[in-house]
N, C-alpha and C. Protein backbone atom coordinates (compact mmCIF):
# COMPACT_ATOMS: atom_id res chain seq x y z
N UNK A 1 111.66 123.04 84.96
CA UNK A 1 112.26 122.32 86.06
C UNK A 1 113.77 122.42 85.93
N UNK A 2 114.40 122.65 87.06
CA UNK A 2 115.81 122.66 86.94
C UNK A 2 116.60 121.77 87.47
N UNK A 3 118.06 121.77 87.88
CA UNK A 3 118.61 120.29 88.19
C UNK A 3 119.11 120.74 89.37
N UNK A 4 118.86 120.25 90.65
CA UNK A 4 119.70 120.47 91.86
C UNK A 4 121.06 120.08 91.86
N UNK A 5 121.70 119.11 90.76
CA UNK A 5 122.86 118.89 91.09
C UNK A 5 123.63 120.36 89.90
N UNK A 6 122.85 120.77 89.29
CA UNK A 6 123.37 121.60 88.44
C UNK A 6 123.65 123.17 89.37
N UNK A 7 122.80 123.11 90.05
CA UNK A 7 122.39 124.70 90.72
C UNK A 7 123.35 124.71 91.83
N UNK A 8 124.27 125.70 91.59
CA UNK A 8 125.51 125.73 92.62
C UNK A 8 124.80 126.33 94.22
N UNK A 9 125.25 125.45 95.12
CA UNK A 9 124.75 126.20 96.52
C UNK A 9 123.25 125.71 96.56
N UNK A 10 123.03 124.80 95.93
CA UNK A 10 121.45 124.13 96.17
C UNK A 10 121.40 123.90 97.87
N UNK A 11 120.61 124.47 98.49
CA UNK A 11 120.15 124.52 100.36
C UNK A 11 119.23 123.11 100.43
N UNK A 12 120.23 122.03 100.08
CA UNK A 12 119.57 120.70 100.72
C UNK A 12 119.32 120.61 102.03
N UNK A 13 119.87 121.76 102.73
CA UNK A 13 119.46 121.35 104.46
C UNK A 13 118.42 122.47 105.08
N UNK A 14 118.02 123.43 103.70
CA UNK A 14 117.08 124.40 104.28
C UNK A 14 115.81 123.75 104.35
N UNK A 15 115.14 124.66 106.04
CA UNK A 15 113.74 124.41 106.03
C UNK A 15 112.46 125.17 105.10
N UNK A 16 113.45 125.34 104.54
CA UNK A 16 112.48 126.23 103.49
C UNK A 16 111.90 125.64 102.35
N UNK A 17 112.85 124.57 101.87
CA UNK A 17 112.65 123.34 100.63
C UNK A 17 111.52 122.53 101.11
N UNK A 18 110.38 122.32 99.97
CA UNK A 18 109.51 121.52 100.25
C UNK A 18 109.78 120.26 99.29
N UNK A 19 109.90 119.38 100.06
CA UNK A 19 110.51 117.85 99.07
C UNK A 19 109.46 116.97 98.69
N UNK A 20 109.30 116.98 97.61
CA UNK A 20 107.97 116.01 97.04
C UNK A 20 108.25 114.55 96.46
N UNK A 21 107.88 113.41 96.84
CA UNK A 21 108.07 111.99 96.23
C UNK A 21 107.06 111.70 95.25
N UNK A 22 107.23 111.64 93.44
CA UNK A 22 106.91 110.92 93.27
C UNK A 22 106.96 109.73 92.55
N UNK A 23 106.21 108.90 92.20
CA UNK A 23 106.04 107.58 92.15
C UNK A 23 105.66 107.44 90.54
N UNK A 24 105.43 106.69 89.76
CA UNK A 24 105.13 105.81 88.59
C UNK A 24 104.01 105.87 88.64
N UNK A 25 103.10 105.44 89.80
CA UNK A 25 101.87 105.66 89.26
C UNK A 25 101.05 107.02 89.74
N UNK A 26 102.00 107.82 89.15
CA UNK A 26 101.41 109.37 89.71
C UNK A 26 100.98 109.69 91.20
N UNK A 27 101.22 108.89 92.01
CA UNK A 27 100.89 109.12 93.09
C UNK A 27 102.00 110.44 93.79
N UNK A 28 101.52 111.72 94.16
CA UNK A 28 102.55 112.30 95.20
C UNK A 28 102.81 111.83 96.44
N UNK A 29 103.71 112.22 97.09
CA UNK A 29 103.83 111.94 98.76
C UNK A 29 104.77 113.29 98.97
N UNK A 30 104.32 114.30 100.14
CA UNK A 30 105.29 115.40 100.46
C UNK A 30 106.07 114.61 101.62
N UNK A 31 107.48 114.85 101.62
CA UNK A 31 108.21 114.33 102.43
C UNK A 31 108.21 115.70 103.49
N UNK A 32 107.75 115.55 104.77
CA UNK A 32 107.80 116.59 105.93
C UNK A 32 108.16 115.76 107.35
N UNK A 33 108.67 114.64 107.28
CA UNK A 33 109.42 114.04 108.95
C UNK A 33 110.40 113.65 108.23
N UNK A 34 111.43 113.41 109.06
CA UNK A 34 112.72 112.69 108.59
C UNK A 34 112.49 111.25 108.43
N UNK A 35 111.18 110.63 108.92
CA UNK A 35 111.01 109.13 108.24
C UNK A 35 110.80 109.39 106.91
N UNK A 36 110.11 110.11 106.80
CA UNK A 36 109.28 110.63 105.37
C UNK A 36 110.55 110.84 104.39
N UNK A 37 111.46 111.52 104.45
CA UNK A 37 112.99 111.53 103.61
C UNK A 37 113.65 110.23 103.66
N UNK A 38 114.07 109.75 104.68
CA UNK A 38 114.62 108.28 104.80
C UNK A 38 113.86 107.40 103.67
N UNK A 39 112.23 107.24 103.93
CA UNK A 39 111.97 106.43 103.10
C UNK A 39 111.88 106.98 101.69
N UNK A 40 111.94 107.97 101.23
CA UNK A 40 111.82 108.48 99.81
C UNK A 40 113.07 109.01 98.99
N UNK A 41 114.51 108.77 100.06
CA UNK A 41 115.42 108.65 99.68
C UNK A 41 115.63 107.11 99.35
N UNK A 42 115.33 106.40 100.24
CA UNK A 42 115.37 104.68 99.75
C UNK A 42 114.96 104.25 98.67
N UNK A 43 113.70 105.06 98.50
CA UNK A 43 112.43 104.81 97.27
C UNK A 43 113.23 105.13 95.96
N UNK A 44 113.97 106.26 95.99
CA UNK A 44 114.38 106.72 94.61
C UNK A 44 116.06 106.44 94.66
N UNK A 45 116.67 105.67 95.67
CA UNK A 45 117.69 104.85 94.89
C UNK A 45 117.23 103.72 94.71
N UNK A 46 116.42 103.48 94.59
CA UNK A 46 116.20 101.75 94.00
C UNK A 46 115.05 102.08 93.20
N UNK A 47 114.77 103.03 92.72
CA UNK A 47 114.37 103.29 91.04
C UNK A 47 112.62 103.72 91.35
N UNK A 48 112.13 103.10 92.74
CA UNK A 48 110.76 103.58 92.51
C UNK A 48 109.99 104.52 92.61
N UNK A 49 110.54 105.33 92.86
CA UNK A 49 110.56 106.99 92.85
C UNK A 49 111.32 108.00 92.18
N UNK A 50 110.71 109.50 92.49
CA UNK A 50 111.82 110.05 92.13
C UNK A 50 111.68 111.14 93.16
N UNK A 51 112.49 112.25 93.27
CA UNK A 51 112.07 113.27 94.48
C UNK A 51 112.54 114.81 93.65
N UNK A 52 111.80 115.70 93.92
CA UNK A 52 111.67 116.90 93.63
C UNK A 52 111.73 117.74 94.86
N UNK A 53 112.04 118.92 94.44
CA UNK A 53 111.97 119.79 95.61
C UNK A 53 111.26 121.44 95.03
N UNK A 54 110.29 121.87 96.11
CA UNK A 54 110.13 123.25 95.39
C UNK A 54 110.67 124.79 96.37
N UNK A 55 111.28 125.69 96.22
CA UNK A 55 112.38 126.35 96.46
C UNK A 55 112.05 127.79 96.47
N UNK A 56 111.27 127.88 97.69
CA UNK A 56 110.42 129.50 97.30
C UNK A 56 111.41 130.75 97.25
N UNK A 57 111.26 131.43 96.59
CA UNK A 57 112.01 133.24 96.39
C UNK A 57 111.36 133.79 96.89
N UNK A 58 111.79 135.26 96.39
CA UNK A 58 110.74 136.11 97.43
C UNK A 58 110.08 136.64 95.40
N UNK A 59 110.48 136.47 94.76
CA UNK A 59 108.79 136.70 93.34
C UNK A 59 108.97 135.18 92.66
N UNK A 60 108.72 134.08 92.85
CA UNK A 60 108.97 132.99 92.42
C UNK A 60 109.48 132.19 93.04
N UNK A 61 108.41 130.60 92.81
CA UNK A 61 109.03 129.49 93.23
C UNK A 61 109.73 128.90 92.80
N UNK A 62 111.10 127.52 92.57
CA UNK A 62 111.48 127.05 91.32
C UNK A 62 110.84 125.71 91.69
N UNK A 63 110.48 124.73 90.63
CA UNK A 63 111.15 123.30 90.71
C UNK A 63 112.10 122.54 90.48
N UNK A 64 112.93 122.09 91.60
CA UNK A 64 114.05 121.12 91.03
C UNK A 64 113.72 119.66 91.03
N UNK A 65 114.26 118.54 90.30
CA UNK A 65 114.71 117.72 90.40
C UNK A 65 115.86 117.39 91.55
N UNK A 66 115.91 116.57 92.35
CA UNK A 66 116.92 115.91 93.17
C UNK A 66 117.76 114.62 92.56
N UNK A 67 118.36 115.13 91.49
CA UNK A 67 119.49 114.45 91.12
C UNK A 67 120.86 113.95 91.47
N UNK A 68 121.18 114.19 92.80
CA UNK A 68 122.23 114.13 93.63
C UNK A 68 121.89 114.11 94.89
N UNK A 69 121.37 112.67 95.19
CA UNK A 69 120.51 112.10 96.21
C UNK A 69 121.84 111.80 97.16
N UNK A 70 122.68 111.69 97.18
CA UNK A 70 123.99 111.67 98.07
C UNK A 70 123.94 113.66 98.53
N UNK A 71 123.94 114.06 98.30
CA UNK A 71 123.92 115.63 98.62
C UNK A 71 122.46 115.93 99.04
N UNK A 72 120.92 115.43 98.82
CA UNK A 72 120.26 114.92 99.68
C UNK A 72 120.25 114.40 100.76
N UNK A 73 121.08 113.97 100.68
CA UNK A 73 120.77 112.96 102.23
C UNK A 73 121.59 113.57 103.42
N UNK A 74 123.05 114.18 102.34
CA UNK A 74 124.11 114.71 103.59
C UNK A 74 123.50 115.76 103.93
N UNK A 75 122.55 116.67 103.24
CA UNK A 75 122.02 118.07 103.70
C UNK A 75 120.78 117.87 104.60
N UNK A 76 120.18 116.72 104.56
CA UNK A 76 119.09 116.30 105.39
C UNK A 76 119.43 115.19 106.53
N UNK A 77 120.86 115.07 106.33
CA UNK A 77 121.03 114.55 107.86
C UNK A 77 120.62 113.28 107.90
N UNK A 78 120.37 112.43 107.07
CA UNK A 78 119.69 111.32 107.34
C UNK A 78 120.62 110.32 107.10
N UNK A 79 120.86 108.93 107.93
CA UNK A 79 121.07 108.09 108.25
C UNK A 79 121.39 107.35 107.21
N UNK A 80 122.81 106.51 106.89
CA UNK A 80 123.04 106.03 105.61
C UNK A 80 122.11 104.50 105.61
N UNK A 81 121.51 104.36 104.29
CA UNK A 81 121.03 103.28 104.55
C UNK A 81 120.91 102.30 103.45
C-alpha cells in the first residue's frame, strides 16, 4: 500500500480512482456518488473510518491510502463540511 499524500501528482479528481471506505469493524463501503464521498470524507475526519483508493495502470493496480483528505476533497469537489 502506498501513501497518496506521498505520491506526487496523485489524480484525486480522476474518474478512474476507485475510493473505498473502510470502517473498524471491517465493514467496506465503495464510495461511487458524491454523497457517498461527502459522507466518507466526514467519516474519516472524525476518526471512524478510513478511505483508500485503488488506481488502475495499464499492467497493475496500486493501493493507496488517502492521507491528505484536504486534497481529497479539493480533487473531488466536494462541499466543505
Amino acid at each position: 500500500m502506498r501513501s497518496a499524500k506521498e505520491t506526487e501528482g496523485f489524480p484525486y479528481g480522476s474518474n478512474r480512482i476507485c475510493y473505498i471506505e473502510l470502517f473498524a469493524t471491517g465493514e467496506i463501503k465503495q464510495l461511487t456518488t458524491y454523497h457517498d464521498k461527502i459522507e466518507g470524507y466526514v467519516h474519516a475526519q472524525s476518526g471512524i473510518s478510513k478511505l483508500f483508493a485503488v488506481w488502475p495502470g495499464q499492467w497493475r493496480s496500486d493501493l493507496f491510502i488517502i492521507d491528505d483528505l484536504e486534497a481529497f476533497r479539493i480533487g473531488q469537489r466536494l462541499i466543505r463540511v
